[in-house]
C-alpha atoms as a PDB file:
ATOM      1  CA  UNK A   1      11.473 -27.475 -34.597  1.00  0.00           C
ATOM      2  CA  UNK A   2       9.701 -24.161 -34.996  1.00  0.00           C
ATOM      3  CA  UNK A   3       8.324 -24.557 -31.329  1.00  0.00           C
ATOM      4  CA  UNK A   4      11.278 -25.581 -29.712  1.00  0.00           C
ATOM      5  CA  UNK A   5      12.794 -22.189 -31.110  1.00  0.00           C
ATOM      6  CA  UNK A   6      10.001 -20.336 -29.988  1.00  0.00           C
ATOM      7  CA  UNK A   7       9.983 -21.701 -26.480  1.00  0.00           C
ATOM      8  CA  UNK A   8      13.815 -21.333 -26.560  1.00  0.00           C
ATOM      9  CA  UNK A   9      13.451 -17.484 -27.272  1.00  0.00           C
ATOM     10  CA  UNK A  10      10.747 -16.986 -25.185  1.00  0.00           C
ATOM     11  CA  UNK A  11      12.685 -18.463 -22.044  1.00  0.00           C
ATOM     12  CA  UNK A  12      15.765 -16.774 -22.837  1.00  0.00           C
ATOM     13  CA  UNK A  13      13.396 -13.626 -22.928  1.00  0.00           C
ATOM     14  CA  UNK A  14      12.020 -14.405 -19.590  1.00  0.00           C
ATOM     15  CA  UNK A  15      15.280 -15.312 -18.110  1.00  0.00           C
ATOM     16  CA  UNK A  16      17.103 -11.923 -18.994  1.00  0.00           C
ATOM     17  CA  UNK A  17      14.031 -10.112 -17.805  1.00  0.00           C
ATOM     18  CA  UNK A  18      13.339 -12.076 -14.583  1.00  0.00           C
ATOM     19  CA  UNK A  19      13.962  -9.432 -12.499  1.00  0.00           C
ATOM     20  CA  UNK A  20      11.628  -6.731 -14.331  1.00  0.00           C
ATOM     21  CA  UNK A  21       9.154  -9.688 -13.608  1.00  0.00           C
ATOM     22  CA  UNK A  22       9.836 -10.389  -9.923  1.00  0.00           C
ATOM     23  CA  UNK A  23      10.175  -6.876  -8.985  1.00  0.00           C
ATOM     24  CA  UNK A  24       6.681  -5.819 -10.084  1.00  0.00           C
ATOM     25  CA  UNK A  25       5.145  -8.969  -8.305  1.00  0.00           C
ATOM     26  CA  UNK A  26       7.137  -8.030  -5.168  1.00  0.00           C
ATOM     27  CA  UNK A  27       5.373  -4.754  -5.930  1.00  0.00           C
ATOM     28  CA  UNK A  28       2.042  -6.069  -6.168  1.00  0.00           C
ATOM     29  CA  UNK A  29       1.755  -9.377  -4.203  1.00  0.00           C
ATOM     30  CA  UNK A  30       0.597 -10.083  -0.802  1.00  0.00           C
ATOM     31  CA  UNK A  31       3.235 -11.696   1.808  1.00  0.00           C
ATOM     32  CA  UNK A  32       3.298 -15.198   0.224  1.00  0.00           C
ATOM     33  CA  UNK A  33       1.859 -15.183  -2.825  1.00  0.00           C
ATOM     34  CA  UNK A  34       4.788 -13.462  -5.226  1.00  0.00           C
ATOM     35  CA  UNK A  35       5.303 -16.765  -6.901  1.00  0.00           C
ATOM     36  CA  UNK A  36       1.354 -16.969  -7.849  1.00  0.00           C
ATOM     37  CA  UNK A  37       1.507 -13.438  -9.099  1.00  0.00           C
ATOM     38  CA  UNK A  38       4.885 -14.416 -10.834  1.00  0.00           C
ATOM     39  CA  UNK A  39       3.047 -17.673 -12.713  1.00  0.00           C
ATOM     40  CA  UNK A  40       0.220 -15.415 -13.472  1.00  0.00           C
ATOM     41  CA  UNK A  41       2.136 -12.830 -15.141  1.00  0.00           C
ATOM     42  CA  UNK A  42       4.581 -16.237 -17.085  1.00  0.00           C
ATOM     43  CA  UNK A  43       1.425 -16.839 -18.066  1.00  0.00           C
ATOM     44  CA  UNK A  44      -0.187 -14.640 -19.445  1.00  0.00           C
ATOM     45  CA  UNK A  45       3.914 -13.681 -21.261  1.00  0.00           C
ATOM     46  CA  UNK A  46       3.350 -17.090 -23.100  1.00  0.00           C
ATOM     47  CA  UNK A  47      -0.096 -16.306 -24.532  1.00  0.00           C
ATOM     48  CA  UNK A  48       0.923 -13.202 -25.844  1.00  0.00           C
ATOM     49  CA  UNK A  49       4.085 -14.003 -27.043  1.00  0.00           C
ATOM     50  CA  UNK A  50       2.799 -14.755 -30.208  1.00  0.00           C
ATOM     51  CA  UNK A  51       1.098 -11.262 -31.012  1.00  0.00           C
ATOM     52  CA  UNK A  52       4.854  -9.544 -29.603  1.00  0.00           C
ATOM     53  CA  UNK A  53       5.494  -7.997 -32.990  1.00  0.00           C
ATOM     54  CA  UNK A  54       8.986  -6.257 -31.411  1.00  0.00           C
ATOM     55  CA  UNK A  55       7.506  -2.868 -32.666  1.00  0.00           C
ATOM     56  CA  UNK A  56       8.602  -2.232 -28.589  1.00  0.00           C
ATOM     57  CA  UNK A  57      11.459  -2.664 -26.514  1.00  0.00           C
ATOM     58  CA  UNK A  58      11.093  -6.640 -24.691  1.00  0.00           C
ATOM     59  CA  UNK A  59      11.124  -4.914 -21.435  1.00  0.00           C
ATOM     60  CA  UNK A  60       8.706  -2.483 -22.635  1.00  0.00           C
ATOM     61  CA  UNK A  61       6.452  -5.530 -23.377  1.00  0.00           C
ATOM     62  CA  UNK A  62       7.441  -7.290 -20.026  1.00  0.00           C
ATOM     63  CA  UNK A  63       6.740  -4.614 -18.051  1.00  0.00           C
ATOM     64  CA  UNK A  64       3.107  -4.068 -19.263  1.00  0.00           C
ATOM     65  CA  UNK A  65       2.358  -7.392 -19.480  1.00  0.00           C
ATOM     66  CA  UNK A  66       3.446  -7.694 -15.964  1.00  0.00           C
ATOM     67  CA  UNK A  67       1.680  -4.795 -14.415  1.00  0.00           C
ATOM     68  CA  UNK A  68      -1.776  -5.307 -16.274  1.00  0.00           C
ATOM     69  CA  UNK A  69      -1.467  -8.797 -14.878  1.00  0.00           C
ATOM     70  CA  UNK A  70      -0.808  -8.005 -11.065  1.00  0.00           C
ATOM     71  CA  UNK A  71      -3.103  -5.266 -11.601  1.00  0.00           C
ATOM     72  CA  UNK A  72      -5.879  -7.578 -12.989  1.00  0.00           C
ATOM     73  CA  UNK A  73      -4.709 -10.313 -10.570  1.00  0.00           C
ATOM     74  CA  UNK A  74      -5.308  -8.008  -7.526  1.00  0.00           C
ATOM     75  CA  UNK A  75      -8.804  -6.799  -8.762  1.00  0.00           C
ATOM     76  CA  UNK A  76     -10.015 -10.446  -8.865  1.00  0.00           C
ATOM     77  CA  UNK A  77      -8.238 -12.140  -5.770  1.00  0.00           C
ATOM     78  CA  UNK A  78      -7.815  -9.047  -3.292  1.00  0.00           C
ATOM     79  CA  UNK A  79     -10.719  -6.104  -3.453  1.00  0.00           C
ATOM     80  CA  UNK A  80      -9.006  -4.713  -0.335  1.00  0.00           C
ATOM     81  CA  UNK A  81      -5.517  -3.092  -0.032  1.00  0.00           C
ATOM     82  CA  UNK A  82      -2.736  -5.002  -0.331  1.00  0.00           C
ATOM     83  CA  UNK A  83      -0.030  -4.309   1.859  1.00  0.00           C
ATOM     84  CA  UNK A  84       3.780  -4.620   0.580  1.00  0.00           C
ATOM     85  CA  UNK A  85       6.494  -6.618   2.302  1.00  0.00           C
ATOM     86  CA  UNK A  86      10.119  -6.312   1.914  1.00  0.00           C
ATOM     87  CA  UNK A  87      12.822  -8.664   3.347  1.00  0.00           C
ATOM     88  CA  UNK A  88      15.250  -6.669   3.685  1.00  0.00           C
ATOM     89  CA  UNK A  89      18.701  -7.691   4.659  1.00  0.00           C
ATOM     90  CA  UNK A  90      19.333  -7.375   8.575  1.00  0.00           C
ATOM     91  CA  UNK A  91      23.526  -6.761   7.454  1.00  0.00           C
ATOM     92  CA  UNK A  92      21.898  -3.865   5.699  1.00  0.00           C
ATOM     93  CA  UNK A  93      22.529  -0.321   7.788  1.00  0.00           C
ATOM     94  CA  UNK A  94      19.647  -0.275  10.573  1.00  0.00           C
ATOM     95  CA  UNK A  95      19.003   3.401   9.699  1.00  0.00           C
ATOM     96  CA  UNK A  96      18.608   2.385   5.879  1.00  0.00           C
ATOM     97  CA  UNK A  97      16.164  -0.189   6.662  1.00  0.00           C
ATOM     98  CA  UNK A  98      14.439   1.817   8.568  1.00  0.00           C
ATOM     99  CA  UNK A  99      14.335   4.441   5.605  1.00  0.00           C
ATOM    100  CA  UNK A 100      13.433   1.624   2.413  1.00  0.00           C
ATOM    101  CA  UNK A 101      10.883   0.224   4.691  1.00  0.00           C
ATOM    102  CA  UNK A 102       8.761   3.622   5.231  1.00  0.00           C
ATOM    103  CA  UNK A 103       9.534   4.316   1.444  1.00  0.00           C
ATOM    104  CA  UNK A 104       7.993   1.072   0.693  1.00  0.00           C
ATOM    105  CA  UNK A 105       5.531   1.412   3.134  1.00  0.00           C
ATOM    106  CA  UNK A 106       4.529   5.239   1.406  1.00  0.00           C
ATOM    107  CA  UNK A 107       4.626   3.015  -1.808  1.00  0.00           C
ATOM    108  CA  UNK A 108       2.142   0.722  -1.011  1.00  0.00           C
ATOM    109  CA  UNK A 109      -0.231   3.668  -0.434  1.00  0.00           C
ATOM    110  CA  UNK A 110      -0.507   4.347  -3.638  1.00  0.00           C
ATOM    111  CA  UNK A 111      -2.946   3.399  -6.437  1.00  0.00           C
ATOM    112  CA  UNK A 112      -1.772   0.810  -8.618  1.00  0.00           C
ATOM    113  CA  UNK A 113      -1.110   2.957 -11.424  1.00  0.00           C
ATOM    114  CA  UNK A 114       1.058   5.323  -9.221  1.00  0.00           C
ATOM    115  CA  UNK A 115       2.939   2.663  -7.874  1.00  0.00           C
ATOM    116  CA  UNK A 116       3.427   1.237 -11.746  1.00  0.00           C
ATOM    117  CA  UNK A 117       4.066   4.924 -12.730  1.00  0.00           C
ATOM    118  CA  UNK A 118       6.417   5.479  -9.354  1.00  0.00           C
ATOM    119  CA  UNK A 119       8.057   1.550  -9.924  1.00  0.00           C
ATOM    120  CA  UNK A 120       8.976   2.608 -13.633  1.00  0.00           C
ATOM    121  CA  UNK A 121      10.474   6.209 -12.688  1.00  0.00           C
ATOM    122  CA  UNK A 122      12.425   4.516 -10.075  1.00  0.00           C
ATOM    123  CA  UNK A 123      13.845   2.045 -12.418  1.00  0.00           C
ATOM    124  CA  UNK A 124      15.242   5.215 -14.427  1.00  0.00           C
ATOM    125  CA  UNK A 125      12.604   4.901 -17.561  1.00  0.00           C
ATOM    126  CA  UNK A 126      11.774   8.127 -19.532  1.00  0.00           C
ATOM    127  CA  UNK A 127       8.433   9.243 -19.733  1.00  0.00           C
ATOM    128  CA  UNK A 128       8.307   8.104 -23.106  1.00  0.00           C
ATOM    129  CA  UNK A 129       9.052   4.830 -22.496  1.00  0.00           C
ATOM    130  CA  UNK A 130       6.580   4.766 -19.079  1.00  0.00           C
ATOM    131  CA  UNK A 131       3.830   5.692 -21.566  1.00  0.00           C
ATOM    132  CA  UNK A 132       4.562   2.787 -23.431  1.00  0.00           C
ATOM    133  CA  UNK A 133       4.365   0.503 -21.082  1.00  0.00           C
ATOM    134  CA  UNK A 134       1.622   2.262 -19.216  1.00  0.00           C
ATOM    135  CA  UNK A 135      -0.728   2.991 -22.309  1.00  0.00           C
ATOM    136  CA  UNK A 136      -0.762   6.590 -21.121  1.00  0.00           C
ATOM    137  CA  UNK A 137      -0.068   9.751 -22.825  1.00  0.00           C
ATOM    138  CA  UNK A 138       3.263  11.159 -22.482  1.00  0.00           C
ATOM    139  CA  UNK A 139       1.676  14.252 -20.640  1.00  0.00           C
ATOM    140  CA  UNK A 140      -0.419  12.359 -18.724  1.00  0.00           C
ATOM    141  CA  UNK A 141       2.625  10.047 -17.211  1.00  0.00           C
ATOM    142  CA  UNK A 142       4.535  13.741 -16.515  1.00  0.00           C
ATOM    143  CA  UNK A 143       1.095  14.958 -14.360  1.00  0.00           C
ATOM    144  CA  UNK A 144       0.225  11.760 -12.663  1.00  0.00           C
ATOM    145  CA  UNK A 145       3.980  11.334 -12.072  1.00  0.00           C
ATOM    146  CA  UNK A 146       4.659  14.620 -10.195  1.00  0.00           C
ATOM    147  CA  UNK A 147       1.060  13.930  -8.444  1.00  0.00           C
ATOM    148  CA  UNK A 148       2.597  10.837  -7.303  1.00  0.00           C
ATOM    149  CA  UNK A 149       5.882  12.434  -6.270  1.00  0.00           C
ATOM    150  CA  UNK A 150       3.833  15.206  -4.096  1.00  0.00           C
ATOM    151  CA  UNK A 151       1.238  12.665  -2.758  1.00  0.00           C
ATOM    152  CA  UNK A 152       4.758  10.489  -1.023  1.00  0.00           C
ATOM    153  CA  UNK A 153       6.167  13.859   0.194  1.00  0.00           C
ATOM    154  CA  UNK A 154       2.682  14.932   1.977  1.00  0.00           C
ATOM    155  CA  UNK A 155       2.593  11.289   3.093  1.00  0.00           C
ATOM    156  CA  UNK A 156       6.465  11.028   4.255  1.00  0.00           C
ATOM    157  CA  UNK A 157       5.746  14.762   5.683  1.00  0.00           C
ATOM    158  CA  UNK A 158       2.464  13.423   7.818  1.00  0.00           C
END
């Protein structure tokens, strides 16, 4: 019975954070292989679910779990950059398309933990709750973050 409770939770936990999930493997993965990075980071979400003590935020869990695992995944399956790809609507605005796919493309440039740190800032967290996630200090996120920021202008100004 105990099991079946815990599963129950733990699905309902993954269901209402799905998106935090896809997102970062959309992030992270190559062209083709977001559902592999998605089972990864399910995963490795089960065999920790145990040691979740709820001292955080469930997204705050989700989220780390999910970027140390494409992070890790990406280290042992692809050494070499990995290049982002977005489907993005063709009803979408032309010009907008356009825009998204150099910001993704500026994105993708990044280390991984700028594009965690950039990911998180775009998804409106405070720097308090990126250095959760992250495992950073709070200072550190604020310098790495604005390093970020000026490495995409240089890049979007190049």
């Amino acid at each position: 019975m105990e099991t079946q409770t815990k599963k129950q939770r733990f699905l309902d936990a993954v269901y209402a954070n799905r998106n935090i999930i896809y997102k970062v493997c959309y992030i992270y993965a190559p062209k083709g292989m977001i559902e592999d990075y998605y089972q990864e980071v399910l995963c490795n979400l089960w065999q920790s679910y145990d040691r979740f003590e709820g001292k955080s935020k469930p997204t705050t869990w989700i989220y780390r779990i999910a970027l140390y695992t494409c992070i890790s995944f990406i280290r042992r399956k692809q050494p070499a950059l990995i290049s982002l790809s977005f489907d993005i609507s063709t009803d979408e605005d032309p010009a907008l398309k356009e825009r998204l796919e150099e910001l993704h493309s500026v994105i993708n440039r990044l280390g991984h933990i700028d594009r965690a740190l950039i990911i998180l800032w775009l998804d409106g967290y405070a720097y308090n709750e990126i250095a959760e996630i992250t495992g950073l200090t709070e200072s550190n996120v604020a310098v790495k973050l604005m390093r970020a920021k000026n490495k995409i202008k240089e890049m979007f100004n190049a």
